[in-house]
Protein backbone atom coordinates (compact mmCIF):
# COMPACT_ATOMS: atom_id res chain seq x y z
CA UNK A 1 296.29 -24.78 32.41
CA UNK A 2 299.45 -25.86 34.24
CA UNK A 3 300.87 -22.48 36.15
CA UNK A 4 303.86 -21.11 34.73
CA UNK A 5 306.33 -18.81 36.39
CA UNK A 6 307.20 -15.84 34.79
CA UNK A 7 310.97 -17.28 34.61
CA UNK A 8 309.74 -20.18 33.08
CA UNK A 9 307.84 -18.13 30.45
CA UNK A 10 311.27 -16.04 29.18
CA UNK A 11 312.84 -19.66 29.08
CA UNK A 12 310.03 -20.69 27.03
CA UNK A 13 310.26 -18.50 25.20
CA UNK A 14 313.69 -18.07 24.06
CA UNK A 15 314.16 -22.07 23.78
CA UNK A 16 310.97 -21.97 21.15
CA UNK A 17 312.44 -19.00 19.34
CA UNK A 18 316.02 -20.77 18.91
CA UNK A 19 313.65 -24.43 17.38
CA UNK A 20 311.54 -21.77 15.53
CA UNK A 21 314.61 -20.42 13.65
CA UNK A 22 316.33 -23.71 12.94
CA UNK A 23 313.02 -25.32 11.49
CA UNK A 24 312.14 -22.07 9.08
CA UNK A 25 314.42 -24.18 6.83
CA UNK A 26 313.46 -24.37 2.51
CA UNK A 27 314.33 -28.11 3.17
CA UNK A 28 311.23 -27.95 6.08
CA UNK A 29 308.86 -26.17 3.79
CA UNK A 30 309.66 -28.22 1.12
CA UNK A 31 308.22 -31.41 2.96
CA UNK A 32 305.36 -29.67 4.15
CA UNK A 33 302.23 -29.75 3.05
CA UNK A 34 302.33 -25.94 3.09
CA UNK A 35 303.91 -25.96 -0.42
CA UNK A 36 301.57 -26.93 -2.26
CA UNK A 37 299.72 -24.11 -1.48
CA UNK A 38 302.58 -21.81 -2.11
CA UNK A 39 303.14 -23.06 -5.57
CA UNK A 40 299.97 -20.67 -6.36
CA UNK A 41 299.42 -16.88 -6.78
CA UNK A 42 295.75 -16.68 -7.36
CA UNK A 43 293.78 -16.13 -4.26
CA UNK A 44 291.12 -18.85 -5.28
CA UNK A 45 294.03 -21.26 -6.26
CA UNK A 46 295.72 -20.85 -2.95
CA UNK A 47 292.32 -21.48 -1.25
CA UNK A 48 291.70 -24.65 -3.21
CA UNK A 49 294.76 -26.21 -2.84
CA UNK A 50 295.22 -25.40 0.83
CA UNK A 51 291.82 -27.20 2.00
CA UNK A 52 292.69 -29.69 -0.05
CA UNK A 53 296.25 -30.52 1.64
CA UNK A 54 295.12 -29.40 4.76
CA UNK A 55 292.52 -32.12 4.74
CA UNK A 56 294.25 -34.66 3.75
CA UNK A 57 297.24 -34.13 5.53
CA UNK A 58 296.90 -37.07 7.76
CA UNK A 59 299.50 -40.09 8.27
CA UNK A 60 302.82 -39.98 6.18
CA UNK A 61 303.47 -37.19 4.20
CA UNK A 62 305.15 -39.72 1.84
CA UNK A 63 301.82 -41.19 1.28
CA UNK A 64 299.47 -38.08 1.40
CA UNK A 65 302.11 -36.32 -0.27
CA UNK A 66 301.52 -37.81 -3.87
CA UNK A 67 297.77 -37.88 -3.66
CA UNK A 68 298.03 -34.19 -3.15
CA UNK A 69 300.20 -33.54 -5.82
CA UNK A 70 297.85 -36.13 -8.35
CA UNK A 71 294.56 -33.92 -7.71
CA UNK A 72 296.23 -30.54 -8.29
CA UNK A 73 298.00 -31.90 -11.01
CA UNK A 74 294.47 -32.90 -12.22
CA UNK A 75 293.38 -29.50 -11.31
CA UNK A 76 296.06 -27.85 -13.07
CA UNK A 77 295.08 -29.65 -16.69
CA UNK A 78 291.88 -27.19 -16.30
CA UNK A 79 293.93 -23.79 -16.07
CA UNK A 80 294.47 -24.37 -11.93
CA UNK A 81 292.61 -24.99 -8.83
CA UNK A 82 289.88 -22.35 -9.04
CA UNK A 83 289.02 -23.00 -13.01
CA UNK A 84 289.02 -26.11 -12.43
CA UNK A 85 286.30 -26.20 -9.59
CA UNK A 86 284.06 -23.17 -11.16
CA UNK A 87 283.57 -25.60 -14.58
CA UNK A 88 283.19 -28.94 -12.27
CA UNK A 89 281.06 -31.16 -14.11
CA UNK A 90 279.53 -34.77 -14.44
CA UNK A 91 282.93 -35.49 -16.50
CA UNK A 92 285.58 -34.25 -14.08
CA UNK A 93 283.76 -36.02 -11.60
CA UNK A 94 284.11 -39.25 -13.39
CA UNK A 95 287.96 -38.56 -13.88
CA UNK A 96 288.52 -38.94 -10.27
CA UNK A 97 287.64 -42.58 -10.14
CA UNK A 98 290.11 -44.59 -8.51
CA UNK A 99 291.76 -41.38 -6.27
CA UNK A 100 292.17 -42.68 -2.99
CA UNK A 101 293.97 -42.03 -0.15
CA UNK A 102 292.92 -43.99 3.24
CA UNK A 103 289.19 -43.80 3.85
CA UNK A 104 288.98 -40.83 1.33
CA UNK A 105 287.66 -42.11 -1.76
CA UNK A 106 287.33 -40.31 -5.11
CA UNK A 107 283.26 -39.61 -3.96
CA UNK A 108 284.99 -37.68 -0.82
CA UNK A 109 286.72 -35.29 -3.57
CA UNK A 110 284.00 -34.97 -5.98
CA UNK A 111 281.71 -33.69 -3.41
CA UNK A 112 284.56 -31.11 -1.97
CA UNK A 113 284.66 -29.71 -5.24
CA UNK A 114 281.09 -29.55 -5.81
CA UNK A 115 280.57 -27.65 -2.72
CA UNK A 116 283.80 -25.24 -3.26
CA UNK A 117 282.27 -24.43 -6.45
CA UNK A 118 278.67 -23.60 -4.56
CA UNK A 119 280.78 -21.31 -2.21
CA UNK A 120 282.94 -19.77 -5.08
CA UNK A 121 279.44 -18.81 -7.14
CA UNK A 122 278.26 -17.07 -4.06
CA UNK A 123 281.36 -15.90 -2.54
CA UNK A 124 285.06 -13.97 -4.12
CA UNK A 125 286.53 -16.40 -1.34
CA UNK A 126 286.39 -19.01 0.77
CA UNK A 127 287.48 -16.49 3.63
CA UNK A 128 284.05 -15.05 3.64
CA UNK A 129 282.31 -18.24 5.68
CA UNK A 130 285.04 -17.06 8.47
CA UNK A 131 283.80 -14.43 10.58
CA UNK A 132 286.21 -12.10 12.51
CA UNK A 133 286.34 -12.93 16.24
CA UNK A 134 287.94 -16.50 18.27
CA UNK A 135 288.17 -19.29 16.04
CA UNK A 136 285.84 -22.00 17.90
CA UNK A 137 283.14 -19.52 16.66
CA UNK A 138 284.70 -18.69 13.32
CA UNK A 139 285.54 -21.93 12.18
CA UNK A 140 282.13 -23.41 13.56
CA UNK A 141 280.35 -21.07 11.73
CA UNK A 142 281.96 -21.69 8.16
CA UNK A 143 281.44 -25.89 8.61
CA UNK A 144 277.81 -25.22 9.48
CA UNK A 145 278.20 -23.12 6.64
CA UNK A 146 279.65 -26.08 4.17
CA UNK A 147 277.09 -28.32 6.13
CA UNK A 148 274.42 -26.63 4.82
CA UNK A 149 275.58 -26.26 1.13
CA UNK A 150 275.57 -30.36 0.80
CA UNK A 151 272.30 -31.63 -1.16
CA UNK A 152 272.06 -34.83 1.16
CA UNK A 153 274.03 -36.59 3.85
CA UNK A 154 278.60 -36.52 3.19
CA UNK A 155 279.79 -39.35 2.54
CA UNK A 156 281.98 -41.57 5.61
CA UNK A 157 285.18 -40.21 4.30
CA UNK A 158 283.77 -36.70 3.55
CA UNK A 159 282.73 -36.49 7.59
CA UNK A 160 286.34 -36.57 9.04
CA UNK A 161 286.51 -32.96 6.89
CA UNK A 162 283.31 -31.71 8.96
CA UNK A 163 285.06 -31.88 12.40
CA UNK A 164 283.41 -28.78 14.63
CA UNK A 165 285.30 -27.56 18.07
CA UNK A 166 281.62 -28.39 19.55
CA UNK A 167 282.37 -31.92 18.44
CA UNK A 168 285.02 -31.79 20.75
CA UNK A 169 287.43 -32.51 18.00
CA UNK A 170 291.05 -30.86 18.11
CA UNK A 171 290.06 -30.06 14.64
CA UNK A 172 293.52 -30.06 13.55
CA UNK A 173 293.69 -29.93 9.59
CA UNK A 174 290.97 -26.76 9.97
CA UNK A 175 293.27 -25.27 12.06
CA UNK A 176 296.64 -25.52 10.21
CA UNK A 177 294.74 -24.83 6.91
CA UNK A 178 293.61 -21.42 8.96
CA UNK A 179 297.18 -20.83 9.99
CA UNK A 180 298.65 -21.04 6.91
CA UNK A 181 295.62 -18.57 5.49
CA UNK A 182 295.94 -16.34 8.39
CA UNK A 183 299.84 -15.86 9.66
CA UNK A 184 302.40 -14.18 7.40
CA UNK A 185 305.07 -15.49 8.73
CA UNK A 186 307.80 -18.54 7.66
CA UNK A 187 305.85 -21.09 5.72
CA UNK A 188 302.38 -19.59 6.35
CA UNK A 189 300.93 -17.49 3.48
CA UNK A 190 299.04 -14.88 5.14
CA UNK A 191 296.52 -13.97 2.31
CA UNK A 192 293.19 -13.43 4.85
CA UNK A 193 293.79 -10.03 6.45
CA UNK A 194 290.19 -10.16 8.16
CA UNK A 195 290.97 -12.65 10.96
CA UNK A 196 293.73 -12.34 13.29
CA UNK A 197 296.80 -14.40 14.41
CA UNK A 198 296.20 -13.92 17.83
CA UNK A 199 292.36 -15.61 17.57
CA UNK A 200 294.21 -19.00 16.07
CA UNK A 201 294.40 -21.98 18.02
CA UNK A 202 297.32 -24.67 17.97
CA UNK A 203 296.42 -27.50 15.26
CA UNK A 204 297.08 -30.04 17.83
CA UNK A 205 299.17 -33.14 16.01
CA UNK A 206 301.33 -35.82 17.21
CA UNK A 207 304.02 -34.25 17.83
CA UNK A 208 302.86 -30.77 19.17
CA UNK A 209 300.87 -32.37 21.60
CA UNK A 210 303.55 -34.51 23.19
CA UNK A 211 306.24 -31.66 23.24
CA UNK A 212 303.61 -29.46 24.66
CA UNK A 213 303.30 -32.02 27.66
CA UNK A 214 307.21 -32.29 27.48
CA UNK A 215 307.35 -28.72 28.07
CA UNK A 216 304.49 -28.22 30.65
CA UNK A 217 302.06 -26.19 28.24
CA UNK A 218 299.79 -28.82 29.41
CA UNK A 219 298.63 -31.83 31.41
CA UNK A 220 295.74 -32.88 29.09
CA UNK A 221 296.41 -36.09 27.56
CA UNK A 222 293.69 -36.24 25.07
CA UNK A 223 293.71 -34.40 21.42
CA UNK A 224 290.72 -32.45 22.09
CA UNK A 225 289.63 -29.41 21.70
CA UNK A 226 290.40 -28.39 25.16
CA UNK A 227 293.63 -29.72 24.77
CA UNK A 228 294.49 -27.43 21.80
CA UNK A 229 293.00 -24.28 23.55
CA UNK A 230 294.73 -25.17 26.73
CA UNK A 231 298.37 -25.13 24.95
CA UNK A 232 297.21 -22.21 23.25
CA UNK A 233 296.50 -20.42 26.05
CA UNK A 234 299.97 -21.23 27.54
CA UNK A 235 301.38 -20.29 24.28
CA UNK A 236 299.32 -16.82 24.65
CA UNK A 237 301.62 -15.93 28.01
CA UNK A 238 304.14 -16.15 25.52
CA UNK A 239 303.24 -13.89 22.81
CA UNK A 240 299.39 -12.99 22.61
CA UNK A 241 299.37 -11.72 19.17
CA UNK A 242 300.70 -14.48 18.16
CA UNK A 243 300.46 -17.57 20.12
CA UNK A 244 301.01 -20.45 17.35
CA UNK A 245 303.53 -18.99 15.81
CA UNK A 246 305.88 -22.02 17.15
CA UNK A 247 303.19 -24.71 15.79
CA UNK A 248 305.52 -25.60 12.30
CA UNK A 249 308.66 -25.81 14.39
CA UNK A 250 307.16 -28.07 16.98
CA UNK A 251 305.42 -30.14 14.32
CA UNK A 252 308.77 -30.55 12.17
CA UNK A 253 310.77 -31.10 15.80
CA UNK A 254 309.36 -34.28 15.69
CA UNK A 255 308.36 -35.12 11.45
CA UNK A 256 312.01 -34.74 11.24
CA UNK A 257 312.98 -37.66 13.61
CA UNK A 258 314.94 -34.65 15.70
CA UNK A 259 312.47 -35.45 18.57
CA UNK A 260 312.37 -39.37 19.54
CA UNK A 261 309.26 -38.99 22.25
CA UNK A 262 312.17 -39.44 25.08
CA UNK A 263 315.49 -39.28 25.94
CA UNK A 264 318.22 -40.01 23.43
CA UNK A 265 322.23 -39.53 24.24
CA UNK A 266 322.83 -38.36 20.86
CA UNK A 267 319.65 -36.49 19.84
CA UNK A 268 318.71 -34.57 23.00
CA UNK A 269 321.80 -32.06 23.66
CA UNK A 270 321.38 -30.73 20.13
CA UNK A 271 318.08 -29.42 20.92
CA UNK A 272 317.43 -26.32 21.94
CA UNK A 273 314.83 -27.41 23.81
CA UNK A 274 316.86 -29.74 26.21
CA UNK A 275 317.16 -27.76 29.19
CA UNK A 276 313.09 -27.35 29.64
CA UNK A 277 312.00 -30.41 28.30
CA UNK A 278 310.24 -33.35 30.57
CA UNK A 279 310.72 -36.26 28.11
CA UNK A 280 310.93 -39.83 29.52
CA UNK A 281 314.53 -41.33 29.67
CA UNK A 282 313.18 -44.71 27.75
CA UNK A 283 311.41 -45.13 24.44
CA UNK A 284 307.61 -45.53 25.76
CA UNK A 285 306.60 -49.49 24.26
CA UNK A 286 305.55 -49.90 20.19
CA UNK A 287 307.26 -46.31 19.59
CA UNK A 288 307.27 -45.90 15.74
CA UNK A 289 309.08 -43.85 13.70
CA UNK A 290 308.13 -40.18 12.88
CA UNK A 291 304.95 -39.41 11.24
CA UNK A 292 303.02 -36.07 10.28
């Protein structure tokens, strides 16, 4: 981890609090994938529809977005999320024919809800594959856990939901679905009171992992696993009970278009961030516009 000065950290600090503020916005939330868990109540329901947006909460959110919103709606036709899994049949599963989104096909989804349903008959919640304690053992645990529970080998698309921290993977959806679960706070929901904000590790996107080398939380340039732990543990010096609590604000910095990837005259001096932040003074080649 890069060393960073105490004066640096109160800068830090105060500069994340101010983008943290500005980006707990309804209009933020709203374009999240966070609210589709939110539009729920029932612990079960939450769970449900949480993994699933989590999970598929890759690319443009105007794309995933819609596929989302099709399978709860599905979901919802059954009494909700939970019902809906817990009576999973041969039928349902034929319903989902033609659900696709990327290289998740409509076999990806009928086996997720096949093995939420396993875990629901043996468990009151999905929280119970998720020990107490630091989250690379935690959340290895519960997919060895959902590993176990399939009756042969996952599907291609169903694999990209399997990633393990001893993969090396940055395992990002895992560990924004486990923020959302685990912080009350903004747009999380907070509903698992047996694991603790300050075990959670940074769900390392796009855009978090270029402001974090912006802001010197980092010199890593891969999405790894290491990466992620590294900015969390800069984050930590911050606030250890709660080092990602600046993960939706960084993430939405740069969804929103607010953060370019460099220096712009009109965009930069409206960010809090300015003062601290590395960013390049030219647009880096093939830069594309803003994408979850």
């Amino acid at each position: 981890m890069p060393p960073i000065s105490q004066a640096r950290r109160r800068a830090l600090s105060r500069h994340l609090e101010a983008v943290r503020v500005l980006a707990a916005t309804p209009a933020n939330i709203a374009r999240d994938p966070v609210r589709f868990p939110r539009a729920y109540t029932d612990l079960r329901d939450i769970e449900i529809a949480a993994v699933l947006s989590a999970q598929l909460a890759y690319g443009r959110v105007d794309l995933f977005g819609p596929v989302i919103a099709r399978l709860l709606a599905i979901a919802d036709a059954h009494g909700g999320p939970a019902a809906y899994v817990l009576g999973f049949d041969h039928a349902r599963a034929r319903a989902l024919d033609g659900v696709v989104y990327r290289w998740n096909r409509a076999e990806d989804f009928v086996l997720l809800f096949r093995t939420l349903q396993v875990v629901y008959r043996r468990h009151e919640s999905l929280g119970a594959l998720f020990v107490p304690g630091p989250v690379a053992g935690s959340l290895g645990g519960a997919v060895d856990t959902l590993r176990g529970l399939l009756p042969g080998e996952p599907s291609r698309g169903f694999k990209t939901w399997l990633a393990h921290p001893e993969d090396g993977s940055a395992c990002k959806r895992w560990l924004m679905f486990l923020r959302w679960m685990v912080r009350r706070d903004g747009a999380d929901l907070g509903v698992w009171t047996h694991l603790s904000p300050k075990d959670l590790v940074i769900p390392l996107d796009t855009h978090v992992m270029r402001l974090s080398g912006f802001l010197g939380l980092t010199r890593r340039r891969d999405a790894s696993w290491r990466t992620a732990e590294e900015v969390t543990a800069a984050l930590r010096l911050l606030d250890p009970d709660d080092p990602v609590r600046f993960d939706f604000a960084l993430a939405h910095l740069g969804i929103s278009g607010a953060c370019r990837g460099y220096r712009h005259a009109e965009v930069c001096p409206a960010c809090p961030l300015e003062p601290l932040c590395a960013a390049p003074i030219e647009a880096p080649p093939g830069a594309r516009p803003a994408r979850a």
